[in-house]
C-alpha atoms as a PDB file:
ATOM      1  CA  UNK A   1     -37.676  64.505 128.587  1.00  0.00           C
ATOM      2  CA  UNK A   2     -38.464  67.040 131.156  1.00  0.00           C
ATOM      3  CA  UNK A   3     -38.848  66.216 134.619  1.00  0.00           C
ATOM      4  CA  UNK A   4     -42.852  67.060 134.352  1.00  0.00           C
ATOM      5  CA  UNK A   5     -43.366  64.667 131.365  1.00  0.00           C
ATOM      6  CA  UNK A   6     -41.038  61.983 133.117  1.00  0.00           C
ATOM      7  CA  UNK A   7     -43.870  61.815 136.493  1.00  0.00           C
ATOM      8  CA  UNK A   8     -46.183  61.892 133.709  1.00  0.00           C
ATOM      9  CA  UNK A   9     -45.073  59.003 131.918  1.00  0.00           C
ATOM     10  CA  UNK A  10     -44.506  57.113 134.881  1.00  0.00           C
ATOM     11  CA  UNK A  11     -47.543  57.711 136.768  1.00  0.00           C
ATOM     12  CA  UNK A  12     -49.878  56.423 133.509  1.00  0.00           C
ATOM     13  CA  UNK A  13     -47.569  53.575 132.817  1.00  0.00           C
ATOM     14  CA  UNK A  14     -48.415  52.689 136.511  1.00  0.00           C
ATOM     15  CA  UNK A  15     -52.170  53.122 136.436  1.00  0.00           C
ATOM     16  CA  UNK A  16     -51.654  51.283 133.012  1.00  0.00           C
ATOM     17  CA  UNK A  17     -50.069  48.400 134.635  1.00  0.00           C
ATOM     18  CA  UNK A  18     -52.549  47.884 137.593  1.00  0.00           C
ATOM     19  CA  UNK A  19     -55.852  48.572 135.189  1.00  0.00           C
ATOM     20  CA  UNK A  20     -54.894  45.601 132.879  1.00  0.00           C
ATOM     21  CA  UNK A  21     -54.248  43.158 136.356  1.00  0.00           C
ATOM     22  CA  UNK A  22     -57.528  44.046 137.586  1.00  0.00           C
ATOM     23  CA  UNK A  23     -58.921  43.260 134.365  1.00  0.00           C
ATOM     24  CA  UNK A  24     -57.655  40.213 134.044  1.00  0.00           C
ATOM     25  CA  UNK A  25     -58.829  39.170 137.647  1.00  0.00           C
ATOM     26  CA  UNK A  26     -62.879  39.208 136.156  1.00  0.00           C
ATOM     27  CA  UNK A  27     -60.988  35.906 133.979  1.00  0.00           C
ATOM     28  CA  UNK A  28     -60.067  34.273 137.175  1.00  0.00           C
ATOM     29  CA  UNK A  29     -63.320  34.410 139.392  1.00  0.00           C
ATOM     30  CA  UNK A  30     -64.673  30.453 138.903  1.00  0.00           C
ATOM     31  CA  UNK A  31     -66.727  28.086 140.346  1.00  0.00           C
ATOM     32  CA  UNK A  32     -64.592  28.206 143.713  1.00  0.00           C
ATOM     33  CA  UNK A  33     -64.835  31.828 144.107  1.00  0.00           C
ATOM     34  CA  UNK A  34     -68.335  31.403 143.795  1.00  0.00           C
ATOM     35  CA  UNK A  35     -68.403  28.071 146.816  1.00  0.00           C
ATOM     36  CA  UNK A  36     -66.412  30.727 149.076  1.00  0.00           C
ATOM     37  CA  UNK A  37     -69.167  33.538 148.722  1.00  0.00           C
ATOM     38  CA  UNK A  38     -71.519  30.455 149.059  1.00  0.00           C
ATOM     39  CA  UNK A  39     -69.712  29.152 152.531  1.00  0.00           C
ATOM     40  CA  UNK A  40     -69.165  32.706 154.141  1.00  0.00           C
ATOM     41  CA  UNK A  41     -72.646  33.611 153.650  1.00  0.00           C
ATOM     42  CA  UNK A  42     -74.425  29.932 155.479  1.00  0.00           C
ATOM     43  CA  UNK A  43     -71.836  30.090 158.116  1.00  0.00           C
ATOM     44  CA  UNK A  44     -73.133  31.255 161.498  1.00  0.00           C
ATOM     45  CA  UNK A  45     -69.766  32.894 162.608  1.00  0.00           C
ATOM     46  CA  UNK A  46     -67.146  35.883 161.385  1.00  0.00           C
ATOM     47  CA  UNK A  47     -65.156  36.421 158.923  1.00  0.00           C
ATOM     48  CA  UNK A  48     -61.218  36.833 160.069  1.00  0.00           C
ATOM     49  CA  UNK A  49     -58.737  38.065 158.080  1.00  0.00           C
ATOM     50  CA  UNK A  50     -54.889  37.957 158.319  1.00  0.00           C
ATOM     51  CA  UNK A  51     -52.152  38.504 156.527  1.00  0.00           C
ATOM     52  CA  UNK A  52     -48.430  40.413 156.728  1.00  0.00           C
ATOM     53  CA  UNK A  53     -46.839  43.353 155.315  1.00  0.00           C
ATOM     54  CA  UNK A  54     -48.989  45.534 152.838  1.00  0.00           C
ATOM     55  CA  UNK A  55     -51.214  42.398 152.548  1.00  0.00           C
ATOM     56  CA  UNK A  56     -52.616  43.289 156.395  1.00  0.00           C
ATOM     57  CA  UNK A  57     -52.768  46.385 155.432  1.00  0.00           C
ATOM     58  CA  UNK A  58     -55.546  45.493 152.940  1.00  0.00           C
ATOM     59  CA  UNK A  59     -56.994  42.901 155.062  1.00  0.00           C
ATOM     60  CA  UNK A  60     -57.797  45.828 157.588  1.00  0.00           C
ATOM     61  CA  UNK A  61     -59.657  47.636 154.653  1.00  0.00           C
ATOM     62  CA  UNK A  62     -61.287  44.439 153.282  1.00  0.00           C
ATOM     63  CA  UNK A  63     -62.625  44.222 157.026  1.00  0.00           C
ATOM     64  CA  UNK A  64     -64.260  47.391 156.861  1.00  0.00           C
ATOM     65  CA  UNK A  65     -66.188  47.174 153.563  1.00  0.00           C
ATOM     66  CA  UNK A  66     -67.309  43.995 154.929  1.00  0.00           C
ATOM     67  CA  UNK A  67     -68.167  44.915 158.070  1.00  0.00           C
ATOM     68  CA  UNK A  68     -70.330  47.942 156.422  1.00  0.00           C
ATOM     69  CA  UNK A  69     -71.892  46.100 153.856  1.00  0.00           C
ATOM     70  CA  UNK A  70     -73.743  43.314 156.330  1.00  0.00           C
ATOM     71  CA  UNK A  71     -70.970  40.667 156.935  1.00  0.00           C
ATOM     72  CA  UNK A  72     -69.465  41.221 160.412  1.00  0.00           C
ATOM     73  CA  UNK A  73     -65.324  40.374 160.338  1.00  0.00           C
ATOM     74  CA  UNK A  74     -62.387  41.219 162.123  1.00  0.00           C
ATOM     75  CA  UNK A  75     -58.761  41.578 161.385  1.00  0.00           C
ATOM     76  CA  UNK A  76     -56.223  39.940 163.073  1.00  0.00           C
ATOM     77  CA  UNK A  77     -52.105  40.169 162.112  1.00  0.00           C
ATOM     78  CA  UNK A  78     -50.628  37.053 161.145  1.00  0.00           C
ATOM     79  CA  UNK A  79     -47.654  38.001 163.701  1.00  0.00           C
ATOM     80  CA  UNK A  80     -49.854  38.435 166.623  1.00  0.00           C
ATOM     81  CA  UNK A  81     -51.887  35.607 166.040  1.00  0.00           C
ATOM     82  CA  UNK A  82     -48.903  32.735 166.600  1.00  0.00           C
ATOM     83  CA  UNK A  83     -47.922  35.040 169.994  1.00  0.00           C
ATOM     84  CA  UNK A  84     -51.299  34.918 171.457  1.00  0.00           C
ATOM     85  CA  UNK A  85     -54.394  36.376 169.086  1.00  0.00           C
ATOM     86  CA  UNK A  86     -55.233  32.800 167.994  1.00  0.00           C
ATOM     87  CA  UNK A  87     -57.735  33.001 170.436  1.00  0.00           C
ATOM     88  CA  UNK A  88     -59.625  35.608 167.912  1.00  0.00           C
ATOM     89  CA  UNK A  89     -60.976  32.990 166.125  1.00  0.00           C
ATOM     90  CA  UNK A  90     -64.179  31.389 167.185  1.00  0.00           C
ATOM     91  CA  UNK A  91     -65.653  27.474 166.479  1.00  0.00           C
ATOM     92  CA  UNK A  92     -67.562  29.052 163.243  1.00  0.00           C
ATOM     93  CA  UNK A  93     -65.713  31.494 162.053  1.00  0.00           C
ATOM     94  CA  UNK A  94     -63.913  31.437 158.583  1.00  0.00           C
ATOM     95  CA  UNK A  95     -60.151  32.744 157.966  1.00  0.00           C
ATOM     96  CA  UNK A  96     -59.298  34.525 155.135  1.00  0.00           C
ATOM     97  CA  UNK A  97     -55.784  34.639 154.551  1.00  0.00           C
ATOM     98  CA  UNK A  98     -54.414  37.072 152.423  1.00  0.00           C
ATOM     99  CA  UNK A  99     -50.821  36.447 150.769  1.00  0.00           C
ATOM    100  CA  UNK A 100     -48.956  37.315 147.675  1.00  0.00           C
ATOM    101  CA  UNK A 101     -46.360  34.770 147.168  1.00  0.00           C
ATOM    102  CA  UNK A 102     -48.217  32.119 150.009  1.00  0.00           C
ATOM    103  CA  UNK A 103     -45.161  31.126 151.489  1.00  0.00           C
ATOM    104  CA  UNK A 104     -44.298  33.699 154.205  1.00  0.00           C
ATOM    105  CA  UNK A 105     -42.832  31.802 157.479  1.00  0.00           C
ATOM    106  CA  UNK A 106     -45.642  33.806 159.745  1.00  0.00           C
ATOM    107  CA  UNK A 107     -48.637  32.052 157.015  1.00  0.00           C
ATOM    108  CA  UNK A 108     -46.666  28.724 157.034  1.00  0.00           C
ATOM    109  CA  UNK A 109     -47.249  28.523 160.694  1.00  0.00           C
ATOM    110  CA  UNK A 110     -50.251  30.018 161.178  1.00  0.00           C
ATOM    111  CA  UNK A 111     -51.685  28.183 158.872  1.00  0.00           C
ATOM    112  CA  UNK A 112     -51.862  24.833 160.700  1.00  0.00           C
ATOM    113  CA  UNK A 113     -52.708  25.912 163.666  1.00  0.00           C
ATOM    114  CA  UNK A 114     -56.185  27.159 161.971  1.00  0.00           C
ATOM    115  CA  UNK A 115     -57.090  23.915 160.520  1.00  0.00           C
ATOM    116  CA  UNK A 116     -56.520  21.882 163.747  1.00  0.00           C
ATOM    117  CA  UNK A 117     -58.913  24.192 165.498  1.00  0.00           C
ATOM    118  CA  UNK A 118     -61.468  22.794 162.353  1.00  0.00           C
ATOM    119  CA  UNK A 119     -61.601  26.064 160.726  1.00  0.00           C
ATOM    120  CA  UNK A 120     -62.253  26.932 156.845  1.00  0.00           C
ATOM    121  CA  UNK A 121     -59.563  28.852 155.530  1.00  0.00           C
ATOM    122  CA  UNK A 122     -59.958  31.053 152.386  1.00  0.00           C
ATOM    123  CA  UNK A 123     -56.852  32.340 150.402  1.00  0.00           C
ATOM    124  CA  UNK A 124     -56.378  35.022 148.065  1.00  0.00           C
ATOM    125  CA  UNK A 125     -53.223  34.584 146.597  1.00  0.00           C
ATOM    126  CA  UNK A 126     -51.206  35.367 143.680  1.00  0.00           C
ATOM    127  CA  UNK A 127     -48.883  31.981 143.715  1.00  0.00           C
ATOM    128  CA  UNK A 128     -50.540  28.955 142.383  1.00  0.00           C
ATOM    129  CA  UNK A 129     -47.939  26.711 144.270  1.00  0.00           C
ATOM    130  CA  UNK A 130     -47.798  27.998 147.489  1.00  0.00           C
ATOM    131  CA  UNK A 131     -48.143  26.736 150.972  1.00  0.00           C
ATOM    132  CA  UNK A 132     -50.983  28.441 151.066  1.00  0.00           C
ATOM    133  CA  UNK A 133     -52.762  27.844 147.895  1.00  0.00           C
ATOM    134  CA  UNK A 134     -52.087  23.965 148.974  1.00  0.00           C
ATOM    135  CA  UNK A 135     -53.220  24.374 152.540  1.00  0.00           C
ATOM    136  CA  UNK A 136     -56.697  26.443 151.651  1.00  0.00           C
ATOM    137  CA  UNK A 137     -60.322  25.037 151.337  1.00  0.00           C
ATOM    138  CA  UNK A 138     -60.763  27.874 148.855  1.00  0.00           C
ATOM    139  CA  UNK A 139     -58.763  29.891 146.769  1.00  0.00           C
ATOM    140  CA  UNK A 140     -59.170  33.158 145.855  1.00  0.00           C
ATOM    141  CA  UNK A 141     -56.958  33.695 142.502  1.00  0.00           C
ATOM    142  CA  UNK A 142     -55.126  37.259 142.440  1.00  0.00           C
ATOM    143  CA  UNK A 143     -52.804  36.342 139.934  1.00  0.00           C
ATOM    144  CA  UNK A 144     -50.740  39.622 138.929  1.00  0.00           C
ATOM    145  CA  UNK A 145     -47.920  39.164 136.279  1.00  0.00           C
ATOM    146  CA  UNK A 146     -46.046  42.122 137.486  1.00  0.00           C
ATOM    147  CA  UNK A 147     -45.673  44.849 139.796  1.00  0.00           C
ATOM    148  CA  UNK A 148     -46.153  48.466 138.861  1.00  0.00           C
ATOM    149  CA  UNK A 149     -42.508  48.879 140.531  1.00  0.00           C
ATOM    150  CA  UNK A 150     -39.847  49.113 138.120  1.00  0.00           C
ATOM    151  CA  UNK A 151     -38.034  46.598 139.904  1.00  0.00           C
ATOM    152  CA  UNK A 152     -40.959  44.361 140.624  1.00  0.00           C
ATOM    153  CA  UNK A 153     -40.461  44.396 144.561  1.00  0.00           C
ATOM    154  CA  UNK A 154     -42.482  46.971 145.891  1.00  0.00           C
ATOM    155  CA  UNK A 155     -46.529  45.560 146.415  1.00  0.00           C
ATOM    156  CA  UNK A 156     -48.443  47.438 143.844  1.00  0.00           C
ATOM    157  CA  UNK A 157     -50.122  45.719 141.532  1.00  0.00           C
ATOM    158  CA  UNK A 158     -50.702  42.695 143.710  1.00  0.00           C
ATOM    159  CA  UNK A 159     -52.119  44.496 146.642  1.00  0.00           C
ATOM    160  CA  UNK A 160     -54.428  46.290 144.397  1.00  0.00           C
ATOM    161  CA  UNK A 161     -55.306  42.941 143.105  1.00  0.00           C
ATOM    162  CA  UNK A 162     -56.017  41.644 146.763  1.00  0.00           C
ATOM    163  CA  UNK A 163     -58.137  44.749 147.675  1.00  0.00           C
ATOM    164  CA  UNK A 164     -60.194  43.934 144.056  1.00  0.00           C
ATOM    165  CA  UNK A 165     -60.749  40.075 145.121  1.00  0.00           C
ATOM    166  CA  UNK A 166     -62.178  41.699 148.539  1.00  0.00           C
ATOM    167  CA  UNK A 167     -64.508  44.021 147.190  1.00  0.00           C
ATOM    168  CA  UNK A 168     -65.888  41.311 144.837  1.00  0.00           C
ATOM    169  CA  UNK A 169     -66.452  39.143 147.840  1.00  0.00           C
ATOM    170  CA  UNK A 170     -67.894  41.844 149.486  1.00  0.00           C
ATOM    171  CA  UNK A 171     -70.602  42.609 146.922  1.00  0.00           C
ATOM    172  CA  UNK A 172     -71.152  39.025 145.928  1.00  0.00           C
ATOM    173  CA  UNK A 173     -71.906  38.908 149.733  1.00  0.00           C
ATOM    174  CA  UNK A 174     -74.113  42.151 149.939  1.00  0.00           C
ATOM    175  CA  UNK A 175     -75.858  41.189 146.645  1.00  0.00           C
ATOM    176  CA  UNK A 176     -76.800  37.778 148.857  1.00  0.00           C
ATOM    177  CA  UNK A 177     -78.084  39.345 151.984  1.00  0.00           C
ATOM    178  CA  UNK A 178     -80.308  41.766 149.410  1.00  0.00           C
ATOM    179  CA  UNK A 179     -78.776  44.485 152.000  1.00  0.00           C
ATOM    180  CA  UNK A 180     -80.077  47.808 150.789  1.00  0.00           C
ATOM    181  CA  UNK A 181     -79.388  51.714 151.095  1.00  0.00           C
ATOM    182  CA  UNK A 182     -81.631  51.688 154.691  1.00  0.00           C
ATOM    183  CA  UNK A 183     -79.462  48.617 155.734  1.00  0.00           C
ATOM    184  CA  UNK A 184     -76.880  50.479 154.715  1.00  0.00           C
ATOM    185  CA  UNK A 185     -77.558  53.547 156.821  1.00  0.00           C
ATOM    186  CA  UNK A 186     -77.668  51.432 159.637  1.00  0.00           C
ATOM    187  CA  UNK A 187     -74.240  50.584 159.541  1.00  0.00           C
ATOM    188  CA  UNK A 188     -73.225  54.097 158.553  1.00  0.00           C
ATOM    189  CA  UNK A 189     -75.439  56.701 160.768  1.00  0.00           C
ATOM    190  CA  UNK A 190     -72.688  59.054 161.605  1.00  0.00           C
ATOM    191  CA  UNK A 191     -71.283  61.546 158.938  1.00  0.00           C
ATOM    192  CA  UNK A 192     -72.078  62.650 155.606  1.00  0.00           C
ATOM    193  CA  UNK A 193     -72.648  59.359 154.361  1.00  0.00           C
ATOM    194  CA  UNK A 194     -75.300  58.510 156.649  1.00  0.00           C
ATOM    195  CA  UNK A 195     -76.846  61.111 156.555  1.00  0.00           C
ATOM    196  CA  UNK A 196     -77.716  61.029 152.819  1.00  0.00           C
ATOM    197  CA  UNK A 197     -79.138  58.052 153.787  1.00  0.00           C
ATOM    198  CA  UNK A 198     -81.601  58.551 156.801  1.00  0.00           C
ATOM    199  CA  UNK A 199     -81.913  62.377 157.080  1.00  0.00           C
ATOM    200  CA  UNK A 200     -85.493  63.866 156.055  1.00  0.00           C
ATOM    201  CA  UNK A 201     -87.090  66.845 155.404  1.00  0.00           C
ATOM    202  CA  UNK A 202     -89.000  66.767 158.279  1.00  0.00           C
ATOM    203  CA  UNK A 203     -85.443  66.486 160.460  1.00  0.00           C
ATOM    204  CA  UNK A 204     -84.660  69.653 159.047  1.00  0.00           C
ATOM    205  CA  UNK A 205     -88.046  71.849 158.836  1.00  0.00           C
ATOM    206  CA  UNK A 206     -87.974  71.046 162.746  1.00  0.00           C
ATOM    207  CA  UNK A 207     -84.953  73.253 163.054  1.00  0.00           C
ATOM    208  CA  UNK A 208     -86.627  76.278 161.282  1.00  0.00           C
ATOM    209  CA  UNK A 209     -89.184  78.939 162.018  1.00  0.00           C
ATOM    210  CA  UNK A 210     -92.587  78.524 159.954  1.00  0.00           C
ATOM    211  CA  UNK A 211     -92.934  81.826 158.163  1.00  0.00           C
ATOM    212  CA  UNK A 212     -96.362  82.545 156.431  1.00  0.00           C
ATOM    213  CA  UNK A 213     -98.697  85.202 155.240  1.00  0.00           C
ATOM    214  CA  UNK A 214    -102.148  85.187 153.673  1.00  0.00           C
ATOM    215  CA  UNK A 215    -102.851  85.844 150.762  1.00  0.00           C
ATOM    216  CA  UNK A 216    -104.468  89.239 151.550  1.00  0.00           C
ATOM    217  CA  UNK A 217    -101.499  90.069 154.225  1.00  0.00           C
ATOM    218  CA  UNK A 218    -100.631  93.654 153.495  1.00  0.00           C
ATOM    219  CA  UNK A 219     -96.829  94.019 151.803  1.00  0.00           C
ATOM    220  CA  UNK A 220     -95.713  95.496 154.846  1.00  0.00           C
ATOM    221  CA  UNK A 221     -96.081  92.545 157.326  1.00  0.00           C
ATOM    222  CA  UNK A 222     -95.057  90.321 154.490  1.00  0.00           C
ATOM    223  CA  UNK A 223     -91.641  91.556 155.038  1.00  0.00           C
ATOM    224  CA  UNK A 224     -91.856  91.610 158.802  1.00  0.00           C
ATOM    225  CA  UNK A 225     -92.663  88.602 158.345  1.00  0.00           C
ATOM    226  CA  UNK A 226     -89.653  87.282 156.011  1.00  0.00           C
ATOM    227  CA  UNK A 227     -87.491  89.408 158.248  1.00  0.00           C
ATOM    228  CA  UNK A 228     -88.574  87.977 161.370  1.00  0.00           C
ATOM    229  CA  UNK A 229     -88.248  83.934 160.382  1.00  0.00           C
ATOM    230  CA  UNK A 230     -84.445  84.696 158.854  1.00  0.00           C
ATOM    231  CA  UNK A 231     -85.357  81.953 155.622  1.00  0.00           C
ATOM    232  CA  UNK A 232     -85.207  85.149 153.167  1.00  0.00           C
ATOM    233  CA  UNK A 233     -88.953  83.288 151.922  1.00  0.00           C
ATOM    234  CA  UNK A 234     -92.395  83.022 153.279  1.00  0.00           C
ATOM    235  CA  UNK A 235     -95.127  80.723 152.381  1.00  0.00           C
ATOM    236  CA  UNK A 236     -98.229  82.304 151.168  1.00  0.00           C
ATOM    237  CA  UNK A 237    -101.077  79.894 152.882  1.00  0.00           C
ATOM    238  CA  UNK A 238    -105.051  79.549 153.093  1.00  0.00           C
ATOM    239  CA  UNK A 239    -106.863  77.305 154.489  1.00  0.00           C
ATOM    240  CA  UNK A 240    -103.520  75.401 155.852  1.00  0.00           C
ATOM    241  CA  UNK A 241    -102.627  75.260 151.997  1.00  0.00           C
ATOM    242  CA  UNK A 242     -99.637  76.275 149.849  1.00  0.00           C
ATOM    243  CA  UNK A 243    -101.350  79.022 147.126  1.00  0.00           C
ATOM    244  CA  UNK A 244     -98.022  80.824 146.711  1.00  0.00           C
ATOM    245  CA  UNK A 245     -94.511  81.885 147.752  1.00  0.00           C
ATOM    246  CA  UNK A 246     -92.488  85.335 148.477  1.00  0.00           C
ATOM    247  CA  UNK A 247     -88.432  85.292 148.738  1.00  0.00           C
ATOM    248  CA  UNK A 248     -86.466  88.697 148.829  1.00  0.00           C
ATOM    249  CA  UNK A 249     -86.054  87.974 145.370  1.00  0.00           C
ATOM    250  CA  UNK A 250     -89.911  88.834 144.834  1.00  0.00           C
ATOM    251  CA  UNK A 251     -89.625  91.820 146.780  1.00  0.00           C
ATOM    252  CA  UNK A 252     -86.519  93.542 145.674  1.00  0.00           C
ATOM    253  CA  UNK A 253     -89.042  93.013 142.154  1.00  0.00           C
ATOM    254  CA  UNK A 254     -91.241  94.530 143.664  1.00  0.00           C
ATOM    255  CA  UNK A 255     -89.239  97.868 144.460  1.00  0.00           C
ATOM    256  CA  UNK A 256     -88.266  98.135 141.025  1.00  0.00           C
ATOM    257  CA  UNK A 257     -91.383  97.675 139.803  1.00  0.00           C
ATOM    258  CA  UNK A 258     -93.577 100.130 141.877  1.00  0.00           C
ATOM    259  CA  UNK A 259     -93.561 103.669 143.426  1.00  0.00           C
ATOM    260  CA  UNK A 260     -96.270 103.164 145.588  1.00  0.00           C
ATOM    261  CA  UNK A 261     -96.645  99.637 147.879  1.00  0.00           C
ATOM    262  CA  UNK A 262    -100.237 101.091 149.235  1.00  0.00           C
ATOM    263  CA  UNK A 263    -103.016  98.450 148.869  1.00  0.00           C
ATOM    264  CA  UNK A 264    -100.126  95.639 147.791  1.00  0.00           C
ATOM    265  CA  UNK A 265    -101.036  92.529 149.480  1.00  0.00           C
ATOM    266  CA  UNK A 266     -99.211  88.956 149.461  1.00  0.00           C
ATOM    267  CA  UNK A 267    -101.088  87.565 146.010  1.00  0.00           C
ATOM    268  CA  UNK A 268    -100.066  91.126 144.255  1.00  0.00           C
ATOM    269  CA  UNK A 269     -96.120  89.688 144.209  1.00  0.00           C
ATOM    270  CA  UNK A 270     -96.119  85.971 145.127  1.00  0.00           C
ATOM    271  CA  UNK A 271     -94.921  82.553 142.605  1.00  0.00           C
ATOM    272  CA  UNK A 272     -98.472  80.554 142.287  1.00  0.00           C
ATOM    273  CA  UNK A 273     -97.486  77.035 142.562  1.00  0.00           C
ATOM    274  CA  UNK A 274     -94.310  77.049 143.904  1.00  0.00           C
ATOM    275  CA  UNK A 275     -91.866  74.065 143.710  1.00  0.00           C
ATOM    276  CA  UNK A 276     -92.605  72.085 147.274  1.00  0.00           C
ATOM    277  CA  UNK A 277     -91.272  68.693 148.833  1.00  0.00           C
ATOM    278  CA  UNK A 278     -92.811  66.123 151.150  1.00  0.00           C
ATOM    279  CA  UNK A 279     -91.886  66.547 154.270  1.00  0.00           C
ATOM    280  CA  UNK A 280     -91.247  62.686 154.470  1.00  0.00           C
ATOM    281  CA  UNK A 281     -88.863  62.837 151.650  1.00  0.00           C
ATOM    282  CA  UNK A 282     -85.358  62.352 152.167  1.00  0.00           C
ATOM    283  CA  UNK A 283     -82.834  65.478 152.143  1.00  0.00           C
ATOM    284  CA  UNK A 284     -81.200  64.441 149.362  1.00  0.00           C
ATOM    285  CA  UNK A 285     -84.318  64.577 147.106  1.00  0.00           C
ATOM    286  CA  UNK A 286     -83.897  68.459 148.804  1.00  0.00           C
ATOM    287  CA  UNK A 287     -80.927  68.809 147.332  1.00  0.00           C
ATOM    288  CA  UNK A 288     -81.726  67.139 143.708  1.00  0.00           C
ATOM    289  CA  UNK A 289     -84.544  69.775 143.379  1.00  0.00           C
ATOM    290  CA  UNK A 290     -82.781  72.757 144.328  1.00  0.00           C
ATOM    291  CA  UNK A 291     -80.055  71.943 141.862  1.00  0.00           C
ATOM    292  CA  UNK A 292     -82.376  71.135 139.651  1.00  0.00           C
ATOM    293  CA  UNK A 293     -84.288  74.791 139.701  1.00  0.00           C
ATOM    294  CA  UNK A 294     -81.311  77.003 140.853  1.00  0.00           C
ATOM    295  CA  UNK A 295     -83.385  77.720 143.983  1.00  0.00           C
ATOM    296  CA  UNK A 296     -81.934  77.136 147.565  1.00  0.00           C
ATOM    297  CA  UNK A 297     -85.630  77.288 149.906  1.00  0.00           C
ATOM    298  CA  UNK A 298     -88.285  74.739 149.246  1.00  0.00           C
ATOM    299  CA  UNK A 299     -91.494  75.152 150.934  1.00  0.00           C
ATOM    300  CA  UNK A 300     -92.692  72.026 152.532  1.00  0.00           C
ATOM    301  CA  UNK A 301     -95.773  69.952 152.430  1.00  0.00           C
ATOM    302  CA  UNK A 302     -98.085  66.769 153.792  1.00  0.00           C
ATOM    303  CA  UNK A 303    -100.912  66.285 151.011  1.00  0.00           C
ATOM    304  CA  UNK A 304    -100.823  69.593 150.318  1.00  0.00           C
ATOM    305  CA  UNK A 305    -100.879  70.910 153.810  1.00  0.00           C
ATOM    306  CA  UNK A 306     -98.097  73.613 154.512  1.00  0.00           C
ATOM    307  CA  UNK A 307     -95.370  72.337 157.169  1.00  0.00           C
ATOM    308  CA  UNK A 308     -92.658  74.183 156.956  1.00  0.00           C
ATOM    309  CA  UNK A 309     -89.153  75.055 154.833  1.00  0.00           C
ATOM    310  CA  UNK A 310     -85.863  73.694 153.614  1.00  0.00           C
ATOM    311  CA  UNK A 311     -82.933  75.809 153.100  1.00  0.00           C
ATOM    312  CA  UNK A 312     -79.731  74.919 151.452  1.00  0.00           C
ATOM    313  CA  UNK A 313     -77.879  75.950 154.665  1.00  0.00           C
ATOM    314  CA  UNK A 314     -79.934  73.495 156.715  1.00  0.00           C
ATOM    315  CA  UNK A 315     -78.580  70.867 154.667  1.00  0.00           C
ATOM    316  CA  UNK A 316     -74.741  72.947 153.963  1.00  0.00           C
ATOM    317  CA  UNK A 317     -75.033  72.852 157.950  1.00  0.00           C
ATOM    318  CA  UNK A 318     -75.684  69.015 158.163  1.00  0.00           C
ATOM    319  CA  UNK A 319     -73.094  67.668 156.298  1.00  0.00           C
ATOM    320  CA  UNK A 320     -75.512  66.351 153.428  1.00  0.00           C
ATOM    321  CA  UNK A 321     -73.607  69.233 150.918  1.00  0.00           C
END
């Protein structure tokens, strides 16, 4: 075997390994896992999660989805906590402590300290006779029967396991709170992302010049006119309303079409009914109907009344591409 089909091999035997433990986990969520979501979501404090090693590692993560998704948490390292971060943890708030085998010396003391102060502690862990496991009020099963590491040492499987058990909780959580895609954007207004999910038409029609023409506009000013506004298009309006569109497309038509533009007004070489969006639509629904139709302008409208245009690098410029 090559050294090209030997990464091969080993890189499917891992994903191999890790997609049947995460299967198995759906076997393990129970009655308990269910009490957890249940207590998390009536108590009127955080969530804090700890761990050591590559399990804090995916606390920090788990943190972040919940923090996103509605459920405000904060991580705190197992280490720091017994040398002075204890104080993280408020009368209501619930611990989530994240451990593989249960029995590392930083849980075993951390652990007490937690439940003298009165507070719940969740664990997700894969050892059903650990410290931990003993010690919890609820228990998070991330049983993993190997690791994807040849030698079973290195955290593979098992922290993939972890991060799965979070992102359940997470959702099981979300799914409670009924916490939407505006809720959502909320927590997320900065970046592509959040953008998707709050920018609108209107944001971006507001950066743009208006261009229109009659419908009786002579050819001449109808390319001033696209020439001027820099959108390559131009509405064709009466009466405030959309009868018709002109792009460079339509006129470079146009030249090949005819040796003499005298007497050519706008209606001569506009689209009738020309694809439009609400202004009060979101820019994604922008960007579904330009892929849709191949086109990258949309003229834009309020109950028919003309407002403005769209253009792919409006929303290329933005972030929302």
């Amino acid at each position: 075997m090559n050294k090209q089909d030997q990464i091969i091999t080993v890189a499917k035997k891992t994903i191999e390994t890790e997609s049947e433990a995460i299967a198995n986990l759906a076997s393990l969520v129970n009655h308990e896992f269910a009490a957890a979501v249940e207590y998390i979501y009536n108590s009127d404090g955080r969530v804090i999660i700890t761990g050591i090693g590559k399990s804090a590692i995916i606390a920090t993560k788990i943190v972040a989805t919940l923090n996103s998704t509605g459920t405000p948490a904060i991580f705190m390292h197992a280490a720091d906590a017994i040398h002075g971060d204890l104080g993280t943890i408020l009368e209501h708030d619930t611990v989530i402590c994240i451990s593989k085998s249960g029995n590392t010396p930083e849980i075993k003391v951390l652990v007490p300290l937690i439940k003298v102060r009165g507070n719940k502690i969740i664990a997700i862990t894969s050892n059903g006779d650990s410290f931990l496991r003993k010690q919890a009020d609820f228990v998070l099963n991330a049983f993993v029967e190997k690791e994807a590491c040849p030698n079973n040492l290195a955290p593979t499987t098992s922290t993939t396991a972890q991060l799965v058990i979070g992102d359940a909780l997470a959702m099981c959580l979300l799914d409670l709170r009924g916490f939407s895609s505006k809720d959502f954007a909320k927590f997320h207004p900065g970046g592509s992302l959040g953008k998707k999910l709050y920018l609108r038409v209107s944001d971006l029609t507001e950066l743009n010049e208006k261009p229109q023409v009659h419908p009786d506009t002579d050819v001449k000013d109808v390319i001033v006119e696209i020439t001027e506004k820099l959108l390559g298009v131009t509405a064709v309006v009466e009466n405030n309303k959309i009868v018709g569109i002109i792009t460079d497309g339509d006129l470079r038509r146009m030249l090949t079409k005819a040796d003499n533009f005298t007497g050519l007004t706008a209606k001569d070489i506009m689209t009738k009914n020309p694809k439009t969006i609400s202004y009060r639509a979101m820019a994604v629904e922008a960007i579904e109907l330009m892929d849709k139709f191949d086109i990258t302008q949309l003229l834009c409208d309020d109950n028919g009344c003309y407002c403005g245009v769209v253009h792919i690098h409006n929303l290329t410029k933005e972030g929302v591409i």
